[in-house]
N, C-alpha and C. Protein backbone atom coordinates (compact mmCIF):
# COMPACT_ATOMS: atom_id res chain seq x y z
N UNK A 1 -14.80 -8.49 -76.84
CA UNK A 1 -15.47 -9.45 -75.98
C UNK A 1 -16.35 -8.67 -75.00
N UNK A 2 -17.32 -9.21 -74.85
CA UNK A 2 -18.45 -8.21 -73.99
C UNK A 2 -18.53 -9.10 -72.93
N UNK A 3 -18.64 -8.40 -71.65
CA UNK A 3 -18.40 -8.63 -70.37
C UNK A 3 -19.48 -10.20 -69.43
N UNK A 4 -20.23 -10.23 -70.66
CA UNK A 4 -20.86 -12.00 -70.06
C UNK A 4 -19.47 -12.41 -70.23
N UNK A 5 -18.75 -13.10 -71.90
CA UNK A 5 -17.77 -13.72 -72.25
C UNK A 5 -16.81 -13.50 -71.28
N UNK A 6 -16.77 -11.98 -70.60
CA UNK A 6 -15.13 -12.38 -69.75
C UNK A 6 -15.70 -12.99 -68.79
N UNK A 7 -16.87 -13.24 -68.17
CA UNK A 7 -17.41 -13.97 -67.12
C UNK A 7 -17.33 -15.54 -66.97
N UNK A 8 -17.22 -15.47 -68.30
CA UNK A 8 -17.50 -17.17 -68.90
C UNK A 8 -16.06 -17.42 -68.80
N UNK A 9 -14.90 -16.77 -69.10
CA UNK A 9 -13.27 -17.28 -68.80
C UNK A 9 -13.42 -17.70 -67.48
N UNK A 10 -13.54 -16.72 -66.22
CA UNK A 10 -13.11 -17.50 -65.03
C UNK A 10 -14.25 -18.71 -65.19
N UNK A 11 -15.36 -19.01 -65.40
CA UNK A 11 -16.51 -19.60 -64.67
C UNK A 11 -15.82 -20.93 -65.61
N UNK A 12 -15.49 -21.15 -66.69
CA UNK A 12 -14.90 -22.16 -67.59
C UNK A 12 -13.45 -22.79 -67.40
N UNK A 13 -12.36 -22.06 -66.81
CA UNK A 13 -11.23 -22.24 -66.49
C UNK A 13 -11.72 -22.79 -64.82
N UNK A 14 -12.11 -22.29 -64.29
CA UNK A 14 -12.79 -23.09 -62.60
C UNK A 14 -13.25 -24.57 -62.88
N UNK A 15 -14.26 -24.05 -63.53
CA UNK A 15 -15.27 -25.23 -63.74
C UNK A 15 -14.07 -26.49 -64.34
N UNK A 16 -13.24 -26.41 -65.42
CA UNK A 16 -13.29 -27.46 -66.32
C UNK A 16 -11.72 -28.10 -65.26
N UNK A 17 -10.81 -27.37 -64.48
CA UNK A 17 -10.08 -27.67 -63.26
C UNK A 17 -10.76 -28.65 -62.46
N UNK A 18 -11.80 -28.26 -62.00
CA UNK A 18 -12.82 -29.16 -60.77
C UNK A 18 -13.21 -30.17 -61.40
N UNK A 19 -13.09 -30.59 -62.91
CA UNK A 19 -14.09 -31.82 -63.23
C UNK A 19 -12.97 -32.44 -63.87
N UNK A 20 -11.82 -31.95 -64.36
CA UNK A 20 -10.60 -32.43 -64.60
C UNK A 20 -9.81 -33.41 -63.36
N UNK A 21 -10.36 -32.76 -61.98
CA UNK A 21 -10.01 -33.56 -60.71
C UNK A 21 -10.63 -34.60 -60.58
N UNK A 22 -11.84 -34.27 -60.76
CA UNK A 22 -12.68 -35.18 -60.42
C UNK A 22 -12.72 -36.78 -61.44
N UNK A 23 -12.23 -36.02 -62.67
CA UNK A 23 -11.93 -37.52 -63.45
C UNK A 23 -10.51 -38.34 -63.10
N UNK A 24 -10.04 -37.97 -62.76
CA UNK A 24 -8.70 -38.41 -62.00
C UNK A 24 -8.93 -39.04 -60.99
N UNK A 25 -9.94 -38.48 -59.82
CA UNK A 25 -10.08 -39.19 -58.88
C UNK A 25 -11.19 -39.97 -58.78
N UNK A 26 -12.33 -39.77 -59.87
CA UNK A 26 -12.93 -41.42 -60.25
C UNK A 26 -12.19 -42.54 -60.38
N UNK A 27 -10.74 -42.24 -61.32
CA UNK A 27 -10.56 -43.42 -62.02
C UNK A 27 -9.17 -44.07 -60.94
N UNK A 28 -8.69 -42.97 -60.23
CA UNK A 28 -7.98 -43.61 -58.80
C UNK A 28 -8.84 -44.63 -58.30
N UNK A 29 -10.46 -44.35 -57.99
CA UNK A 29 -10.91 -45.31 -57.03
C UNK A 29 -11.49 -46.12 -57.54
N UNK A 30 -12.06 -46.04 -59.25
CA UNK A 30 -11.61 -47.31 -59.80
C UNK A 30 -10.85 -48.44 -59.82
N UNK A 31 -9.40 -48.13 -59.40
CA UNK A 31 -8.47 -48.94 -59.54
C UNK A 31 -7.65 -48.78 -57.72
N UNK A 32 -8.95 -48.98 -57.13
CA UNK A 32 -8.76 -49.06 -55.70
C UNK A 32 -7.88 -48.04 -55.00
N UNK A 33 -7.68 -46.58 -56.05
CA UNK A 33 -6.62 -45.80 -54.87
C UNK A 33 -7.96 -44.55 -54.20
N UNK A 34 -8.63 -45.18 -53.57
CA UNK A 34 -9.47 -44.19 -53.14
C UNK A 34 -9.03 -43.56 -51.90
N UNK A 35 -8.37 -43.22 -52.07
CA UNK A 35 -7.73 -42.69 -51.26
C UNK A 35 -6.67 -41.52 -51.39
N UNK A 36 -6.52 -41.83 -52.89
CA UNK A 36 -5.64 -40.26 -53.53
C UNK A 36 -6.50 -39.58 -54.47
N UNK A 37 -5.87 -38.45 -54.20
CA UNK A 37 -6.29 -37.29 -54.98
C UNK A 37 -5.83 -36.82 -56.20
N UNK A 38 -5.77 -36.01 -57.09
CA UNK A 38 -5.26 -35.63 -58.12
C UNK A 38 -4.29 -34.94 -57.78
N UNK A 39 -3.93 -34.28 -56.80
CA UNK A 39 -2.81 -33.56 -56.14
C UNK A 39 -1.34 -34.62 -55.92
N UNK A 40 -2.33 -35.86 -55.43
CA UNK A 40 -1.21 -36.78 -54.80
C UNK A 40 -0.39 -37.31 -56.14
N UNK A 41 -1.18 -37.70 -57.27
CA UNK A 41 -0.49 -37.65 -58.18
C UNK A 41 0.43 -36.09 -59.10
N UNK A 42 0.26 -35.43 -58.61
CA UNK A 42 1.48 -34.23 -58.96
C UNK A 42 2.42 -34.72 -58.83
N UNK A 43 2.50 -34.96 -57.11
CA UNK A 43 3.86 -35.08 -56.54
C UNK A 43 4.36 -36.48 -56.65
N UNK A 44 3.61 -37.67 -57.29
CA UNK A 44 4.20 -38.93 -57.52
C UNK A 44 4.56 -38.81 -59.25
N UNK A 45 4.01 -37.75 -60.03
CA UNK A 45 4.27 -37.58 -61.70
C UNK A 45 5.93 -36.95 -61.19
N UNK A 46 5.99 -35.64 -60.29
CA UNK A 46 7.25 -35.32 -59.81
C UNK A 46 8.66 -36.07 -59.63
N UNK A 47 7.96 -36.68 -58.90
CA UNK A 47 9.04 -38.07 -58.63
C UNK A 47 9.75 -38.87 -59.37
N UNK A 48 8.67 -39.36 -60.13
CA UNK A 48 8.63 -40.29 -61.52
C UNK A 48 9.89 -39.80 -62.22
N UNK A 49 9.77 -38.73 -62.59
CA UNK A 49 10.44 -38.12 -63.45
C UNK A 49 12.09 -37.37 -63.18
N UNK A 50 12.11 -37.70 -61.95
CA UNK A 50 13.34 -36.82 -61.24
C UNK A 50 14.79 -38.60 -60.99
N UNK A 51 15.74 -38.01 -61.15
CA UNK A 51 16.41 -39.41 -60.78
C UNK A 51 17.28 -39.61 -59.67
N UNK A 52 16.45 -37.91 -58.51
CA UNK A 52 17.31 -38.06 -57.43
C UNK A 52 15.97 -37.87 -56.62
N UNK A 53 16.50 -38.09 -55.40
CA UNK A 53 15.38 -37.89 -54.22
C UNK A 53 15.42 -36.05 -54.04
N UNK A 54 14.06 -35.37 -53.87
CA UNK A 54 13.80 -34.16 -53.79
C UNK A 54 13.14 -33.47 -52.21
N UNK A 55 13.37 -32.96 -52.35
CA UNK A 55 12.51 -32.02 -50.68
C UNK A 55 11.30 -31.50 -51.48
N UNK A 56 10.57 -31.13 -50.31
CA UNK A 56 9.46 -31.04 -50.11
C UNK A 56 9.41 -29.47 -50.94
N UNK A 57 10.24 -28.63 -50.62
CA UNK A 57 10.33 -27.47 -51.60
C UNK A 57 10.37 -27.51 -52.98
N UNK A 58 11.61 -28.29 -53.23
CA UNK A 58 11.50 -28.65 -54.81
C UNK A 58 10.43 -28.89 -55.23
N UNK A 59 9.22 -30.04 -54.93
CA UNK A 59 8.20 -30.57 -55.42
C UNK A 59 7.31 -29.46 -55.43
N UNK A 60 7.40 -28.70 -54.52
CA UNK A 60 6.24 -27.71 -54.21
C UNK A 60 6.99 -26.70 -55.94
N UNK A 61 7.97 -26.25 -55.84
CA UNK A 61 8.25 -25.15 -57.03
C UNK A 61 7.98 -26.04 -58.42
N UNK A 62 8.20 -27.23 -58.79
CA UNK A 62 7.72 -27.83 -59.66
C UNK A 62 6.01 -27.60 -59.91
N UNK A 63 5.48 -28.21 -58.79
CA UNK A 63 4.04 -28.18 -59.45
C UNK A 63 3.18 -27.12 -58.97
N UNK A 64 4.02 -26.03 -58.61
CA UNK A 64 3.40 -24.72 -58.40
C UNK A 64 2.33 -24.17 -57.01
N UNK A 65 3.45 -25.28 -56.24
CA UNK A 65 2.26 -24.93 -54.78
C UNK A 65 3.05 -24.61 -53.90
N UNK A 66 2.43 -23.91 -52.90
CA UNK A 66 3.10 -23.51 -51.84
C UNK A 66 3.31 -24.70 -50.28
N UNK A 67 4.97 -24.67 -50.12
CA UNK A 67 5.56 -25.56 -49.27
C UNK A 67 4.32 -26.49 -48.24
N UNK A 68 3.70 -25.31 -47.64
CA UNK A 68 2.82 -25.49 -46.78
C UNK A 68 1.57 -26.51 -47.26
N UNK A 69 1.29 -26.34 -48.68
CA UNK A 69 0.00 -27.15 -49.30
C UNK A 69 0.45 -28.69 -49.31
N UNK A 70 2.36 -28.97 -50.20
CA UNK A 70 2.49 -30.27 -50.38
C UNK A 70 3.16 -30.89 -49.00
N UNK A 71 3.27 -30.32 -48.22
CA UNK A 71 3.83 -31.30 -46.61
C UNK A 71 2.76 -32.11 -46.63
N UNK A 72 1.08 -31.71 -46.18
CA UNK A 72 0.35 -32.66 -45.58
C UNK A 72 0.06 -33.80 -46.69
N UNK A 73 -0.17 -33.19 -48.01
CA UNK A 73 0.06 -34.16 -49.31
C UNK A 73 1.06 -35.49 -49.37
N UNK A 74 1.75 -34.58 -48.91
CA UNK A 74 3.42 -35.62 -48.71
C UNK A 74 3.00 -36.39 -47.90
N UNK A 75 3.21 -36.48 -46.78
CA UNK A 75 2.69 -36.92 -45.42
C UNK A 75 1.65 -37.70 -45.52
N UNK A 76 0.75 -38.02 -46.00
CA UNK A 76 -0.66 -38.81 -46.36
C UNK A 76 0.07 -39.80 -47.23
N UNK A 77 0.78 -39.41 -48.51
CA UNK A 77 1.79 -40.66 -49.64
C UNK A 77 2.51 -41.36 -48.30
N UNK A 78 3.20 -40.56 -47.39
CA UNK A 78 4.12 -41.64 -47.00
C UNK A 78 3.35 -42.28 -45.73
N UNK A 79 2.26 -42.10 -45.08
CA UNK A 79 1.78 -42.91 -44.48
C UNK A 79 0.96 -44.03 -45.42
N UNK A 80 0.91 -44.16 -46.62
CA UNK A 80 0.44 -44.80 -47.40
C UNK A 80 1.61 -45.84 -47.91
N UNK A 81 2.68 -45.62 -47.49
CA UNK A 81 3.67 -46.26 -48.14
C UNK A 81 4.42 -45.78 -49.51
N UNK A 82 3.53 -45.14 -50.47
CA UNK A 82 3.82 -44.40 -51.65
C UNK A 82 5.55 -44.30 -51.41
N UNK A 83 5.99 -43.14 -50.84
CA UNK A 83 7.13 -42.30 -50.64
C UNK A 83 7.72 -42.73 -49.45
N UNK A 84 8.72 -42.31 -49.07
CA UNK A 84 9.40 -42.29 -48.04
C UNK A 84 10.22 -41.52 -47.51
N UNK A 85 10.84 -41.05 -46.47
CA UNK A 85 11.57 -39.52 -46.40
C UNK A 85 12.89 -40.07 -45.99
N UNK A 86 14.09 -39.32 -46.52
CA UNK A 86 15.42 -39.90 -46.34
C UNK A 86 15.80 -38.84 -46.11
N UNK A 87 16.96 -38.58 -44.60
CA UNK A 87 17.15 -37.61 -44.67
C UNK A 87 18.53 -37.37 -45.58
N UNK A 88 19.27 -36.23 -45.48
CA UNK A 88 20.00 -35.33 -46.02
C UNK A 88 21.26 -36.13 -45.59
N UNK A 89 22.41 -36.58 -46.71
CA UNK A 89 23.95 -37.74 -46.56
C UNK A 89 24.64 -36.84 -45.65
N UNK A 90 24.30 -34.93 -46.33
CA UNK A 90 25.57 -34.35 -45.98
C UNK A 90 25.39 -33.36 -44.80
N UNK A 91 23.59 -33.04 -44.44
CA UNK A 91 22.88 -32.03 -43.52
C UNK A 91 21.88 -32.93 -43.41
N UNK A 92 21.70 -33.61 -42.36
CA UNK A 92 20.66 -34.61 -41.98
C UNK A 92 19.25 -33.88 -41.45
N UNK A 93 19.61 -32.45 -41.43
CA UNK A 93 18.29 -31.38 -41.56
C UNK A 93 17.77 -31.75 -42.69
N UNK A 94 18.20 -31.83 -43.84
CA UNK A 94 17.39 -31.50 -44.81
C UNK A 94 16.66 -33.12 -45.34
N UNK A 95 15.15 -33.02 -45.85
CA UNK A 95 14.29 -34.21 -45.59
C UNK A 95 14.20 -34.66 -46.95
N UNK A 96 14.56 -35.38 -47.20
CA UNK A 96 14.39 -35.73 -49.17
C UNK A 96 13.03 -36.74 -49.07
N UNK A 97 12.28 -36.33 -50.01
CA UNK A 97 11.24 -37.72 -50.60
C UNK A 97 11.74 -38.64 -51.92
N UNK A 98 11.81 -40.02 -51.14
CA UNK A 98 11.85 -40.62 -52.63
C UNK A 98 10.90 -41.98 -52.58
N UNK A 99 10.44 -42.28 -53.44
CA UNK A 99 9.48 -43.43 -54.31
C UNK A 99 9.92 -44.78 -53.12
N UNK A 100 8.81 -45.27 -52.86
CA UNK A 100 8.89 -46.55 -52.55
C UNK A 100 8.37 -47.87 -53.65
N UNK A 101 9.14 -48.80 -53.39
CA UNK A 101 8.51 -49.77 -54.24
C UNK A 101 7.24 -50.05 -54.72
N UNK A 102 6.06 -49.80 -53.88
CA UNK A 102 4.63 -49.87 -53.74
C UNK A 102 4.33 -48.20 -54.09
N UNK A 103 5.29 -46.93 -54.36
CA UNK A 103 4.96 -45.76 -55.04
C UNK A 103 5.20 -46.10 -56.83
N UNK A 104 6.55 -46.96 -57.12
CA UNK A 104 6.65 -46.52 -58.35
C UNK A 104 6.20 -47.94 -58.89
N UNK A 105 5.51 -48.53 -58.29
CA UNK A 105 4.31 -49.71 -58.87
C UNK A 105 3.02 -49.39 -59.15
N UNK A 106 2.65 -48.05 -58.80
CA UNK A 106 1.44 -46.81 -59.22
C UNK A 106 1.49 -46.15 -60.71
N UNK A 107 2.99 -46.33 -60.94
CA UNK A 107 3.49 -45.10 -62.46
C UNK A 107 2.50 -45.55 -63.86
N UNK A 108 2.31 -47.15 -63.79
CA UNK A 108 1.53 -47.67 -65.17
C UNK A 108 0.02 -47.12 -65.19
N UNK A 109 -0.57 -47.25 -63.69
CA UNK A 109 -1.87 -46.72 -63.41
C UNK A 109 -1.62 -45.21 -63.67
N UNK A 110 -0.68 -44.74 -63.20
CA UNK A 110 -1.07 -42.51 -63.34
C UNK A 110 -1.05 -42.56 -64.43
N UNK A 111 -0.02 -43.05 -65.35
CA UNK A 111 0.12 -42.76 -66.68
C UNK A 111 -1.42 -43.47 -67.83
N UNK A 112 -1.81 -44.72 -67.31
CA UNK A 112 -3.08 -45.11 -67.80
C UNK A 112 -3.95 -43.52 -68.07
N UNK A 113 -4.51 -43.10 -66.70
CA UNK A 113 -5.19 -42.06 -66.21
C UNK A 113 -5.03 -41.04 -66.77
N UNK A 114 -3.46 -40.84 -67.04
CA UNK A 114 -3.31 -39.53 -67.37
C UNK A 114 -3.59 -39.75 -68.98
N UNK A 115 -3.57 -41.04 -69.04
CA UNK A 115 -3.69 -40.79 -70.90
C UNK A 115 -5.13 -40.90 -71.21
N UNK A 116 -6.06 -41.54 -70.52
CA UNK A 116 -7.18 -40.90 -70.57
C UNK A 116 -7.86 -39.62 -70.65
N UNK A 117 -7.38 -39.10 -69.59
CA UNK A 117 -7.54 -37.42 -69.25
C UNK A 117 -7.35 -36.81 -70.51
N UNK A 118 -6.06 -37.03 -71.40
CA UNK A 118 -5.79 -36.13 -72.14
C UNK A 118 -6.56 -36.32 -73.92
N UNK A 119 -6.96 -37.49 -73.35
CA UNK A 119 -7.96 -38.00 -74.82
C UNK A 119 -9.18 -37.38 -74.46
N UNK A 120 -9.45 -37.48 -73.43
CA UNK A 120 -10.87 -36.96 -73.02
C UNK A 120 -10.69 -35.47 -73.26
N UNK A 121 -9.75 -34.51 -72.75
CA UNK A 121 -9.73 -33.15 -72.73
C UNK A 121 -9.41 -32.83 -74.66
N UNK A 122 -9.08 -33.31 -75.15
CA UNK A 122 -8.35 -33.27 -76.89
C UNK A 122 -9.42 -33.73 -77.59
N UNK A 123 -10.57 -34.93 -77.10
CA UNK A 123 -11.18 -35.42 -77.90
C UNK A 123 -11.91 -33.90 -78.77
N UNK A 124 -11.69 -34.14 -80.40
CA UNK A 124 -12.59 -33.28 -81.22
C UNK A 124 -11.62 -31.99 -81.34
N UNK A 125 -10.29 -31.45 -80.81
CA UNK A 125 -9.78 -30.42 -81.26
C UNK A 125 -8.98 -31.00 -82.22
N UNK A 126 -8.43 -30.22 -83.42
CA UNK A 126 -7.18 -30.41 -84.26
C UNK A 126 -6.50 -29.83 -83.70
N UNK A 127 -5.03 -30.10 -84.57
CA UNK A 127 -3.53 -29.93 -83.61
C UNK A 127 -3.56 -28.32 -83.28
N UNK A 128 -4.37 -27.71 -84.55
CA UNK A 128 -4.34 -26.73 -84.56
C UNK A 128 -4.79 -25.33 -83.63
N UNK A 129 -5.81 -26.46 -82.86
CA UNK A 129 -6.96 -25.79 -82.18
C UNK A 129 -6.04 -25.91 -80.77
N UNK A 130 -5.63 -27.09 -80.63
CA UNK A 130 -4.65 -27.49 -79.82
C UNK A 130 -3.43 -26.22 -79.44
N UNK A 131 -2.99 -25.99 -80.40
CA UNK A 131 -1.87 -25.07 -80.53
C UNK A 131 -2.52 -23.61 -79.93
N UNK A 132 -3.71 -23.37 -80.86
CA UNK A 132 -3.91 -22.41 -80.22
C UNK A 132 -4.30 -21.74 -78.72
N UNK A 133 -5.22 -22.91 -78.54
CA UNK A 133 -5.74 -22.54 -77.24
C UNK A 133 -4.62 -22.73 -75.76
N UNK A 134 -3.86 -23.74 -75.94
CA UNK A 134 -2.06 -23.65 -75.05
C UNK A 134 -2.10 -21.99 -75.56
N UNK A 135 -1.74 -21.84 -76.46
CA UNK A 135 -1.05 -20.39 -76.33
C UNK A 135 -1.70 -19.81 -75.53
N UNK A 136 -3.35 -19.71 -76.05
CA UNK A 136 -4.04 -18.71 -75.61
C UNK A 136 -4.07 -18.44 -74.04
N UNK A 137 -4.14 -19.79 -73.27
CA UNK A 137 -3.79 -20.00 -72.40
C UNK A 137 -2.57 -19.86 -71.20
N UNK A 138 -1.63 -19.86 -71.88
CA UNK A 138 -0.29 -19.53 -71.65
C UNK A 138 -0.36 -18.04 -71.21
N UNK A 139 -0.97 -17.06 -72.43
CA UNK A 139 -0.96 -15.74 -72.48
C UNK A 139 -1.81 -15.26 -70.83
N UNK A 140 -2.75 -15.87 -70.97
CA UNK A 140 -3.49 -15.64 -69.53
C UNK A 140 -2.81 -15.51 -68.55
N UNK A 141 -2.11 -16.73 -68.22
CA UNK A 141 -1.26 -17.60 -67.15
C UNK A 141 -0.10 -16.43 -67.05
N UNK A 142 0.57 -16.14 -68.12
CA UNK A 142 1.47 -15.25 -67.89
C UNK A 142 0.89 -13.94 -67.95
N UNK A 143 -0.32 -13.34 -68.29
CA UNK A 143 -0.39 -12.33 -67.26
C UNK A 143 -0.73 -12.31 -66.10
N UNK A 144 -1.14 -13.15 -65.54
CA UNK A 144 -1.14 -13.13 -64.14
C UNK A 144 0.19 -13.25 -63.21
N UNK A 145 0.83 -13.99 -63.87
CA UNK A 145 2.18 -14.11 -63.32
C UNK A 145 2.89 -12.84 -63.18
N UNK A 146 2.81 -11.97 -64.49
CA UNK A 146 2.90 -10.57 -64.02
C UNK A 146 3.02 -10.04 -63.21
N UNK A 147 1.56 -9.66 -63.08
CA UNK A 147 0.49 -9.11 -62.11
C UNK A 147 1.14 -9.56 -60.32
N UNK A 148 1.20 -10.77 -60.44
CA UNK A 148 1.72 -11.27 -58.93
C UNK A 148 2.89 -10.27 -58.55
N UNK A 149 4.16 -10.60 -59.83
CA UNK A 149 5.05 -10.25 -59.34
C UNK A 149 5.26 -8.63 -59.21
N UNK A 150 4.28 -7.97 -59.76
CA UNK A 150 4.32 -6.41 -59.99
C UNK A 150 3.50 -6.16 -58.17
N UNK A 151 2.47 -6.97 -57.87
CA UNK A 151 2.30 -6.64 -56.79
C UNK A 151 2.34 -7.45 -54.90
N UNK A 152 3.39 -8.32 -56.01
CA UNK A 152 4.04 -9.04 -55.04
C UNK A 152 3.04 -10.05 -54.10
N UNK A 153 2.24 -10.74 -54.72
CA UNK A 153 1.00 -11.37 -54.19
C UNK A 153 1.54 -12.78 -53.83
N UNK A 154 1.44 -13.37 -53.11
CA UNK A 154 1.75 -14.97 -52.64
C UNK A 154 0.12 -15.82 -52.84
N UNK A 155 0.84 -16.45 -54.26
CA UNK A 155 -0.27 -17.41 -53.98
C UNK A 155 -0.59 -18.92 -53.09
């Protein structure tokens, strides 16, 4: 690979992230959630899927962000009503998020969205192409993951 092509990995992996958001958050304010982001749905796909109430850490190690990024995230859902914070039965320190009625009345719309997204991103590959490029991808992802932990980098 000659050094335009490695140019074209980051500029293509950036690029196709930013317009991957951006179709997410067209079709939020399509359907009147103009007001969330593609982020906000992480942490409501999180939820969805969990069958206990989680902290703000958990969610963050799930979708790969740091504590500090999903608080104000959080915080915006539950002034929205989305979520709600309960504290802790047994350490009333500790802050759990869980789904409000008007959060998990959103799940038919993310999942609409998200099944768009993934027709749109698949349209024209075979399974095959499919297969490969996850890997190929994967391989990236985990060398960087490496890399972090060899030099101990906080992302």
């Amino acid at each position: 690979m000659n050094e335009n092509n490695d140019r074209l990995l980051l500029y293509f992996v950036s690029r196709t992230a930013k317009i991957m958001s951006r179709f997410v958050e067209k079709n939020l304010a399509e359907k009147g959630l103009d007001g969330l982001i593609s982020a906000h749905g992480n942490i409501l796909a999180v939820l969805y899927r969990s069958s206990s109430p989680m902290t703000m850490g958990d969610i963050a190690a799930r979708i790969g962000r740091d504590k500090s990024t999903v608080t104000p995230l959080a915080e915006k859902l539950v002034r929205l009503g989305y979520i709600e914070k309960v504290p802790g039965s047994r350490d009333r320190r500790n802050v759990y998020l869980v789904l409000t009625e008007k959060g998990r009345s959103l799940r038919p719309i993310f999942e609409d969205i998200s099944e768009q997204l993934f027709q749109t991103a698949w349209d024209h590959f075979s399974m095959r192409e499919k297969e490969d490029f996850l890997e190929s991808l994967k391989k990236i992802y985990l060398n960087f993951q490496s890399e972090e932990k060899n030099q101990k980098i906080r992302t």
